[in-house]
C-alpha atoms as a PDB file:
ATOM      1  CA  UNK A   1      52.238 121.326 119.329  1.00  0.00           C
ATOM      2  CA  UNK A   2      51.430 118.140 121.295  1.00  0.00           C
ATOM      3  CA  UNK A   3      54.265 115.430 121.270  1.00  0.00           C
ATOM      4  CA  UNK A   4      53.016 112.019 120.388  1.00  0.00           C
ATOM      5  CA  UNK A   5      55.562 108.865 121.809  1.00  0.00           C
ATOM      6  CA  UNK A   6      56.175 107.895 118.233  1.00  0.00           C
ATOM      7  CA  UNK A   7      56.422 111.204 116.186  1.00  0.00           C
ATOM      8  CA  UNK A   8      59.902 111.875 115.554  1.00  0.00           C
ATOM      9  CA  UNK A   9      61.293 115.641 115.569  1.00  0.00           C
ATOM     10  CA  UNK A  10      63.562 116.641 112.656  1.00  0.00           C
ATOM     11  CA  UNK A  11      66.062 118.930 111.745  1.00  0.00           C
ATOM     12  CA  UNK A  12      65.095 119.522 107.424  1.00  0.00           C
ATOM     13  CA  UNK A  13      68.012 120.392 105.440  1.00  0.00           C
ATOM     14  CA  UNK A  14      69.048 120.155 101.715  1.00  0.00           C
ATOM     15  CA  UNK A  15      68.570 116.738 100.167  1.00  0.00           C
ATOM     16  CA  UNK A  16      68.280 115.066 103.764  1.00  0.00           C
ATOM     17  CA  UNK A  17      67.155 115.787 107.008  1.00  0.00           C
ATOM     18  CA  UNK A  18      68.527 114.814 110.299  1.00  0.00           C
ATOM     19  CA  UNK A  19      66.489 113.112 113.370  1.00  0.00           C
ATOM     20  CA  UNK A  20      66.712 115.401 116.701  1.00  0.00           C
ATOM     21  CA  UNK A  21      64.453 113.190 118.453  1.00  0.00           C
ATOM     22  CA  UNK A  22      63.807 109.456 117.554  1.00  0.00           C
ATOM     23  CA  UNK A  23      60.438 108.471 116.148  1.00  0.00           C
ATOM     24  CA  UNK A  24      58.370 106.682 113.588  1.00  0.00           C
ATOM     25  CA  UNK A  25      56.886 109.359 111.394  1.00  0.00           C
ATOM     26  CA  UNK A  26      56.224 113.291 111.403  1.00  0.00           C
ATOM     27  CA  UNK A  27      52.783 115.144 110.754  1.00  0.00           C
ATOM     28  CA  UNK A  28      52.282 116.637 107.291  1.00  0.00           C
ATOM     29  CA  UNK A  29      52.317 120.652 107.584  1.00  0.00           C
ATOM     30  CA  UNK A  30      49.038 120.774 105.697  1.00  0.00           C
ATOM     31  CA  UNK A  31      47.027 117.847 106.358  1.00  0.00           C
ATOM     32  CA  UNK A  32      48.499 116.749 109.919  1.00  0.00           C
ATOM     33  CA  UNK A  33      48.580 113.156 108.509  1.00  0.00           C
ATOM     34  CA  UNK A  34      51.089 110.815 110.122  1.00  0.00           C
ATOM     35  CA  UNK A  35      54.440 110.258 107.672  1.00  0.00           C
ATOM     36  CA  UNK A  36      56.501 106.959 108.343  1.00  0.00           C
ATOM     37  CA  UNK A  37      60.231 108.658 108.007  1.00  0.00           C
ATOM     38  CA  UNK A  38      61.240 105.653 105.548  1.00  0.00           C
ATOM     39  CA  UNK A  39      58.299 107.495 102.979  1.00  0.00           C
ATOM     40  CA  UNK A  40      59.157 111.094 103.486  1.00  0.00           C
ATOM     41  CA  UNK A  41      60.715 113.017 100.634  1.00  0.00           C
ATOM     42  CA  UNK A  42      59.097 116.363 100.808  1.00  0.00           C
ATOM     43  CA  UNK A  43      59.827 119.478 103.239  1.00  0.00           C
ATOM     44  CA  UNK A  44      60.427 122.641 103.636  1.00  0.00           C
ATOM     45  CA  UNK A  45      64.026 123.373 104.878  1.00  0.00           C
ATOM     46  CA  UNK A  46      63.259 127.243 105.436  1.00  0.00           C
ATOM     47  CA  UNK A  47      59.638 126.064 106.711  1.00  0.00           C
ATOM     48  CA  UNK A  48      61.375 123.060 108.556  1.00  0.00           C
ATOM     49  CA  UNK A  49      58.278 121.575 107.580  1.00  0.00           C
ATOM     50  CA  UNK A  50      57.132 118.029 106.076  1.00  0.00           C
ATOM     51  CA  UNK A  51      54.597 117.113 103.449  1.00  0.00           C
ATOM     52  CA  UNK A  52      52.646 114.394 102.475  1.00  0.00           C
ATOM     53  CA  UNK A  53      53.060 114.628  98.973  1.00  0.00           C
ATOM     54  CA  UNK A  54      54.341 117.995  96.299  1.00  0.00           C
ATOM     55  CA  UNK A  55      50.593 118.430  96.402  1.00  0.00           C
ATOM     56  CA  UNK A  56      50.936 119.642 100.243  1.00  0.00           C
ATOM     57  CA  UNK A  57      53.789 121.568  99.497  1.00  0.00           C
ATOM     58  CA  UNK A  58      51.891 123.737  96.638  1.00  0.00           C
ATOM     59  CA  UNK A  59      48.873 124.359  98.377  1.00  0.00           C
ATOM     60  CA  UNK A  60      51.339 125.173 101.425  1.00  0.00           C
ATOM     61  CA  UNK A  61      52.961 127.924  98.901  1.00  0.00           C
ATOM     62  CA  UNK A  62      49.675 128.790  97.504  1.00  0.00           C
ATOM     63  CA  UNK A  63      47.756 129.519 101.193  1.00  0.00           C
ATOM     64  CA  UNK A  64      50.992 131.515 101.844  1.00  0.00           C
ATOM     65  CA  UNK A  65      51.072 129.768 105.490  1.00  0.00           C
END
Protein backbone atom coordinates (compact mmCIF):
# COMPACT_ATOMS: atom_id res chain seq x y z
CA UNK A 1 0.00 0.00 0.00
CA UNK A 2 1.60 3.31 -1.07
CA UNK A 3 0.62 6.40 1.15
CA UNK A 4 -0.49 9.35 -0.86
CA UNK A 5 -0.08 13.08 1.23
CA UNK A 6 -3.81 13.47 1.05
CA UNK A 7 -5.35 9.94 1.58
CA UNK A 8 -6.54 9.74 4.97
CA UNK A 9 -6.24 6.31 7.05
CA UNK A 10 -9.36 5.18 8.95
CA UNK A 11 -10.40 3.20 11.66
CA UNK A 12 -14.31 1.70 10.13
CA UNK A 13 -16.68 0.97 12.79
CA UNK A 14 -20.52 0.70 13.13
CA UNK A 15 -22.43 3.66 11.76
CA UNK A 16 -19.14 5.88 11.75
CA UNK A 17 -15.67 5.58 11.33
CA UNK A 18 -12.88 7.34 13.02
CA UNK A 19 -9.76 9.21 11.22
CA UNK A 20 -6.24 7.63 12.43
CA UNK A 21 -4.42 9.72 10.11
CA UNK A 22 -5.72 13.08 8.62
CA UNK A 23 -6.57 13.23 4.94
CA UNK A 24 -8.91 14.17 2.17
CA UNK A 25 -10.36 10.94 0.89
CA UNK A 26 -9.64 7.02 1.00
CA UNK A 27 -9.33 4.55 -2.08
CA UNK A 28 -12.37 2.39 -2.84
CA UNK A 29 -11.50 -1.44 -1.99
CA UNK A 30 -12.68 -2.43 -5.45
CA UNK A 31 -12.08 0.20 -7.85
CA UNK A 32 -9.07 2.14 -6.05
CA UNK A 33 -10.98 5.39 -6.89
CA UNK A 34 -10.25 8.36 -4.65
CA UNK A 35 -13.36 9.00 -1.92
CA UNK A 36 -13.60 12.66 -0.45
CA UNK A 37 -14.40 11.55 3.43
CA UNK A 38 -17.42 14.19 3.42
CA UNK A 39 -19.07 11.46 0.51
CA UNK A 40 -18.22 8.20 2.11
CA UNK A 41 -21.00 6.08 3.52
CA UNK A 42 -20.03 2.60 2.63
CA UNK A 43 -17.35 0.13 4.33
CA UNK A 44 -16.62 -2.77 5.59
CA UNK A 45 -16.01 -2.67 9.41
CA UNK A 46 -14.75 -6.45 9.51
CA UNK A 47 -12.98 -5.66 5.99
CA UNK A 48 -11.97 -2.14 7.40
CA UNK A 49 -12.53 -1.37 3.95
CA UNK A 50 -14.29 1.61 1.92
CA UNK A 51 -16.48 1.62 -1.15
CA UNK A 52 -17.44 3.76 -3.72
CA UNK A 53 -20.89 2.97 -3.85
CA UNK A 54 -23.23 -0.57 -2.40
CA UNK A 55 -22.34 -1.58 -5.93
CA UNK A 56 -18.50 -2.01 -4.73
CA UNK A 57 -19.50 -3.55 -1.72
CA UNK A 58 -21.58 -6.47 -3.61
CA UNK A 59 -19.22 -7.25 -6.13
CA UNK A 60 -16.62 -7.10 -3.08
CA UNK A 61 -18.98 -9.96 -1.40
CA UNK A 62 -19.57 -11.58 -4.64
CA UNK A 63 -15.51 -11.94 -5.75
CA UNK A 64 -15.21 -13.23 -2.13
CA UNK A 65 -11.95 -10.87 -1.79
Amino acid sequence: MTLEPDAATLHYGDGEFAVLKPGRFVRCAVTDRPIPLETLRYWSVTRQEAYASPAEFAQRLKSGG
